[in-house]
C-alpha atoms as a PDB file:
ATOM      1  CA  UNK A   1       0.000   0.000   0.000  1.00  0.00           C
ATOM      2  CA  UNK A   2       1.809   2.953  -0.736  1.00  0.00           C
ATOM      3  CA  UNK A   3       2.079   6.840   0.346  1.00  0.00           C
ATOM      4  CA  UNK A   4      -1.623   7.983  -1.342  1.00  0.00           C
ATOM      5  CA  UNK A   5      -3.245   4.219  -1.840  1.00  0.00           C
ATOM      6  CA  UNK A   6      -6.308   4.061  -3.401  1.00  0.00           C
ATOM      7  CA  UNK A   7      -7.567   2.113  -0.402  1.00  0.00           C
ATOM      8  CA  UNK A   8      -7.206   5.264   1.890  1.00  0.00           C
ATOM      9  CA  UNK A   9     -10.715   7.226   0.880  1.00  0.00           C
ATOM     10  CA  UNK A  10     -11.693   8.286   4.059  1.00  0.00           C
ATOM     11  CA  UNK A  11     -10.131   9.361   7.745  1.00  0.00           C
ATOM     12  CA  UNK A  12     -10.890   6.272   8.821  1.00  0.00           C
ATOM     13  CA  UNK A  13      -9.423   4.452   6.696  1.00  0.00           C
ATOM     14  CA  UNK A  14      -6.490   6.585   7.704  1.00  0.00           C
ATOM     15  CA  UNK A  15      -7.167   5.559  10.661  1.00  0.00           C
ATOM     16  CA  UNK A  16      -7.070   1.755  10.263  1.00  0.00           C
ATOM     17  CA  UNK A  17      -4.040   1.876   8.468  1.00  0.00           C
ATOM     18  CA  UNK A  18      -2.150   3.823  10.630  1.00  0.00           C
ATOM     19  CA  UNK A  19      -3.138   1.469  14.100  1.00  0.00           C
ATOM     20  CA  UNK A  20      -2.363  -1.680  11.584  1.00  0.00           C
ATOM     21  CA  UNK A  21       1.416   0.105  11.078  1.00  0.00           C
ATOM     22  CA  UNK A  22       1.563   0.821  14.753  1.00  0.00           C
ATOM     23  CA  UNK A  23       0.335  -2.881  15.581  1.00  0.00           C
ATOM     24  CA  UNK A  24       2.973  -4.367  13.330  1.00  0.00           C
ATOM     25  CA  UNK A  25       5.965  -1.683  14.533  1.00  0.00           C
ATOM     26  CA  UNK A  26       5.053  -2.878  18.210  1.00  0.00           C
ATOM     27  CA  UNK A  27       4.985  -6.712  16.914  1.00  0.00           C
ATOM     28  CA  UNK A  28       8.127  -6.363  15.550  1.00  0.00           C
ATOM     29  CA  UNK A  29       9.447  -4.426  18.584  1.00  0.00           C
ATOM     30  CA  UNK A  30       8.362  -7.156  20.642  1.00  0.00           C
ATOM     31  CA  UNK A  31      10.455  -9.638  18.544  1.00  0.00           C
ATOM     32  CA  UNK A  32      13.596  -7.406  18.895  1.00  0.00           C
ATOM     33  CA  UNK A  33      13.754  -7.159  22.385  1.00  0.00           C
ATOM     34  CA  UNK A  34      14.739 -10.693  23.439  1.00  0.00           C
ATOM     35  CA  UNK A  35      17.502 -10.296  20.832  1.00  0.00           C
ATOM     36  CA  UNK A  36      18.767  -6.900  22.546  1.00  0.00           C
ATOM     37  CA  UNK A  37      18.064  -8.740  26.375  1.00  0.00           C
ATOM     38  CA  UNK A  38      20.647 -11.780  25.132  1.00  0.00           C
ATOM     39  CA  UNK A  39      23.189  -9.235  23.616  1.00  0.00           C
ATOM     40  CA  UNK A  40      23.611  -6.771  26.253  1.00  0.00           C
ATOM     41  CA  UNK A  41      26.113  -7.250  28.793  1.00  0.00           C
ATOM     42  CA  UNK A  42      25.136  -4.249  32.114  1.00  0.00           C
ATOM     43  CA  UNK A  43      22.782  -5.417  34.475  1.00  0.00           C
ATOM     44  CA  UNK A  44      20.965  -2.242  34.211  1.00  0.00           C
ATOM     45  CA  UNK A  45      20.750  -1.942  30.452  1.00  0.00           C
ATOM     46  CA  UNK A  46      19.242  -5.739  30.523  1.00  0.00           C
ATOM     47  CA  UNK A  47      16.697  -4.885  33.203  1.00  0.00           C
ATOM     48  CA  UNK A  48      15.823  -1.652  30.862  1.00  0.00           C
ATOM     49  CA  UNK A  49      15.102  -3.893  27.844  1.00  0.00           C
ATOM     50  CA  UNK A  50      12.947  -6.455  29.605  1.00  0.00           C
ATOM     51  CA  UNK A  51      10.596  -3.747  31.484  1.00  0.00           C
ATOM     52  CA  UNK A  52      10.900  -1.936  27.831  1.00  0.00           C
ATOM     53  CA  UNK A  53       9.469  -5.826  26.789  1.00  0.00           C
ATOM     54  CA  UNK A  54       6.931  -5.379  29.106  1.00  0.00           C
ATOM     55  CA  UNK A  55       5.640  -2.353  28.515  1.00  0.00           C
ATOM     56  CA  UNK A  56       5.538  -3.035  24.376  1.00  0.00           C
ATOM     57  CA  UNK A  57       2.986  -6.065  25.072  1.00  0.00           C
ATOM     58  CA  UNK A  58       1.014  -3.760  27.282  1.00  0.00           C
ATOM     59  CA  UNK A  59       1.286  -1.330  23.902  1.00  0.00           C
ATOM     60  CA  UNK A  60       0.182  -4.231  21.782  1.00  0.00           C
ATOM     61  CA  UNK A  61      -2.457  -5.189  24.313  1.00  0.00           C
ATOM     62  CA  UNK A  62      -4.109  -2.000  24.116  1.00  0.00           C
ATOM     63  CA  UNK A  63      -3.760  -1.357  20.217  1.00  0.00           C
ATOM     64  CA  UNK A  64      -5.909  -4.837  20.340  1.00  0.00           C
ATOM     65  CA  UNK A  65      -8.820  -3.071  22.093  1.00  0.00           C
ATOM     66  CA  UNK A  66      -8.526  -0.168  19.984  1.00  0.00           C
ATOM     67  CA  UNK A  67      -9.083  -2.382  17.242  1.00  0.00           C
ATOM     68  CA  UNK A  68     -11.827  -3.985  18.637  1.00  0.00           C
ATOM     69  CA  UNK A  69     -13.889  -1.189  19.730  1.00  0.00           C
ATOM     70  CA  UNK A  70     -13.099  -0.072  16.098  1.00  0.00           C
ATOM     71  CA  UNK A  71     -14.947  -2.859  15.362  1.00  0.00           C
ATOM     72  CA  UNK A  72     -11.721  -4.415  13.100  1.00  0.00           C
ATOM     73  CA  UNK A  73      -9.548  -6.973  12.529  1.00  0.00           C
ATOM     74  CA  UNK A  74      -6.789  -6.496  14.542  1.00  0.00           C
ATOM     75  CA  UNK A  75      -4.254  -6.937  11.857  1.00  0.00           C
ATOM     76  CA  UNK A  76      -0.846  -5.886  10.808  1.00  0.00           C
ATOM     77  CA  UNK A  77      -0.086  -3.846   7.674  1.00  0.00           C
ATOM     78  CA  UNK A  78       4.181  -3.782   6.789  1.00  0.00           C
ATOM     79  CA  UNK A  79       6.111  -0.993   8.533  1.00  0.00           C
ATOM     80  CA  UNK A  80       9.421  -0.540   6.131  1.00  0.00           C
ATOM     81  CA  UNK A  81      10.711   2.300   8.785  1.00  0.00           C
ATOM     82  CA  UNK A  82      10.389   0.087  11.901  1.00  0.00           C
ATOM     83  CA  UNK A  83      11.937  -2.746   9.557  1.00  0.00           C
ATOM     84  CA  UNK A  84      14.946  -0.684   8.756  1.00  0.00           C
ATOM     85  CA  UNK A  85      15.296   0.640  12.301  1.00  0.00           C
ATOM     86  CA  UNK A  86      15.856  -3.129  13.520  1.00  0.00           C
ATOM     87  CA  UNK A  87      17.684  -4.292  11.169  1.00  0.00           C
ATOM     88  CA  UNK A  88      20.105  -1.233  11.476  1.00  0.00           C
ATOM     89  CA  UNK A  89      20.045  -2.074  15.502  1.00  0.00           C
ATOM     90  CA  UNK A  90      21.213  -5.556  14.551  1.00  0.00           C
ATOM     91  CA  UNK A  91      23.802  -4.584  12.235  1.00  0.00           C
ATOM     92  CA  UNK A  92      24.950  -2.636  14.762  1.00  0.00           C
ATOM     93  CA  UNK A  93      25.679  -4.744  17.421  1.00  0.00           C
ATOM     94  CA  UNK A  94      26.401  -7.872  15.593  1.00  0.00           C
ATOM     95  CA  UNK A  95      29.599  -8.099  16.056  1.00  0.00           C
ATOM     96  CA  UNK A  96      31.101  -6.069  18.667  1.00  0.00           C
ATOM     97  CA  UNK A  97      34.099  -7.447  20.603  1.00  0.00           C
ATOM     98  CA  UNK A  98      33.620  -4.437  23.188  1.00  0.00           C
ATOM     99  CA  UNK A  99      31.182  -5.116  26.138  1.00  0.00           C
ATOM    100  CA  UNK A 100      30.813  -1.300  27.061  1.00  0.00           C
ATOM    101  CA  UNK A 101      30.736  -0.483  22.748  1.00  0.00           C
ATOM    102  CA  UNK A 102      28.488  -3.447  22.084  1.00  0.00           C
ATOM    103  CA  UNK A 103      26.176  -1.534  24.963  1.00  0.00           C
ATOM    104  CA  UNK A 104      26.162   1.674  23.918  1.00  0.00           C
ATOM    105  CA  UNK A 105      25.290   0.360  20.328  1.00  0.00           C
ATOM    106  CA  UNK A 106      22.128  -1.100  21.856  1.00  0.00           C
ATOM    107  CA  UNK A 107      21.341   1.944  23.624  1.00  0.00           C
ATOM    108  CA  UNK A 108      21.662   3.614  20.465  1.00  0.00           C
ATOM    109  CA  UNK A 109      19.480   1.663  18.676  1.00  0.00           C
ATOM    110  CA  UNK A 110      17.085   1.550  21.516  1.00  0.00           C
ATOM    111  CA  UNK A 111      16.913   5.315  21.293  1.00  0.00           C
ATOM    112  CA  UNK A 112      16.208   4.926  17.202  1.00  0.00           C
ATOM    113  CA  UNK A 113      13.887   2.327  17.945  1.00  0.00           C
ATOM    114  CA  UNK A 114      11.859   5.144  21.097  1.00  0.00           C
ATOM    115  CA  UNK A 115      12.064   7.727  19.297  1.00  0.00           C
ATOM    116  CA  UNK A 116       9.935   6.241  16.357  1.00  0.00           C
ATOM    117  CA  UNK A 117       7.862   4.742  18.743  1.00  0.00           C
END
């Protein structure tokens, strides 16, 4: 579906599509995480990403009642920006010898990652 898609008529369809890209951002997000949890080394930074965990399947949670009181499918529609984001966050800390680098990459990437959010 791109930019101006003929499937977007009205605001709510605007609406729709935009919760489906936020569903499928915090879907994704919630994939991520464990990845970041395993890779980072400070105590702290690990206990960050798991309540960070948390707190994205509360997100998803609640983007599930918006859709139902919507009265539709909860469903995801493909978000390239949150796509590239992880990825980039991968990338990033793949593979870092450093344990103080590797964890300010994942910061980093967090921050990319909260700030689309």
């Amino acid at each position: 579906m791109g930019f101006f898609s003929k499937d977007i008529k009205t605001l709510d369809d605007l609406f729709v599509h935009t919760l489906r890209d936020i569903y499928y951002a915090e879907k994704q997000i919630e994939k991520a995480l464990p990845k970041m949890i395993d890779k980072a080394t400070d105590p702290q930074l690990k206990a960050g990403f798991e309540k960070h965990l948390d707190q994205t399947r509360g997100h998803i949670e609640r983007v599930e009642e918006v859709f139902e009181l919507h009265g539709v499918k909860a469903k995801e529609v493909n978000c390239p920006a949150i796509d590239g984001i992880l990825e980039e966050a991968d990338d990033v800390s793949g593979d870092v010898d450093d344990k103080e680098v590797l964890d300010a990459a994942l910061i980093a990437s967090a921050q990319a990652v909260e700030h689309y959010e």
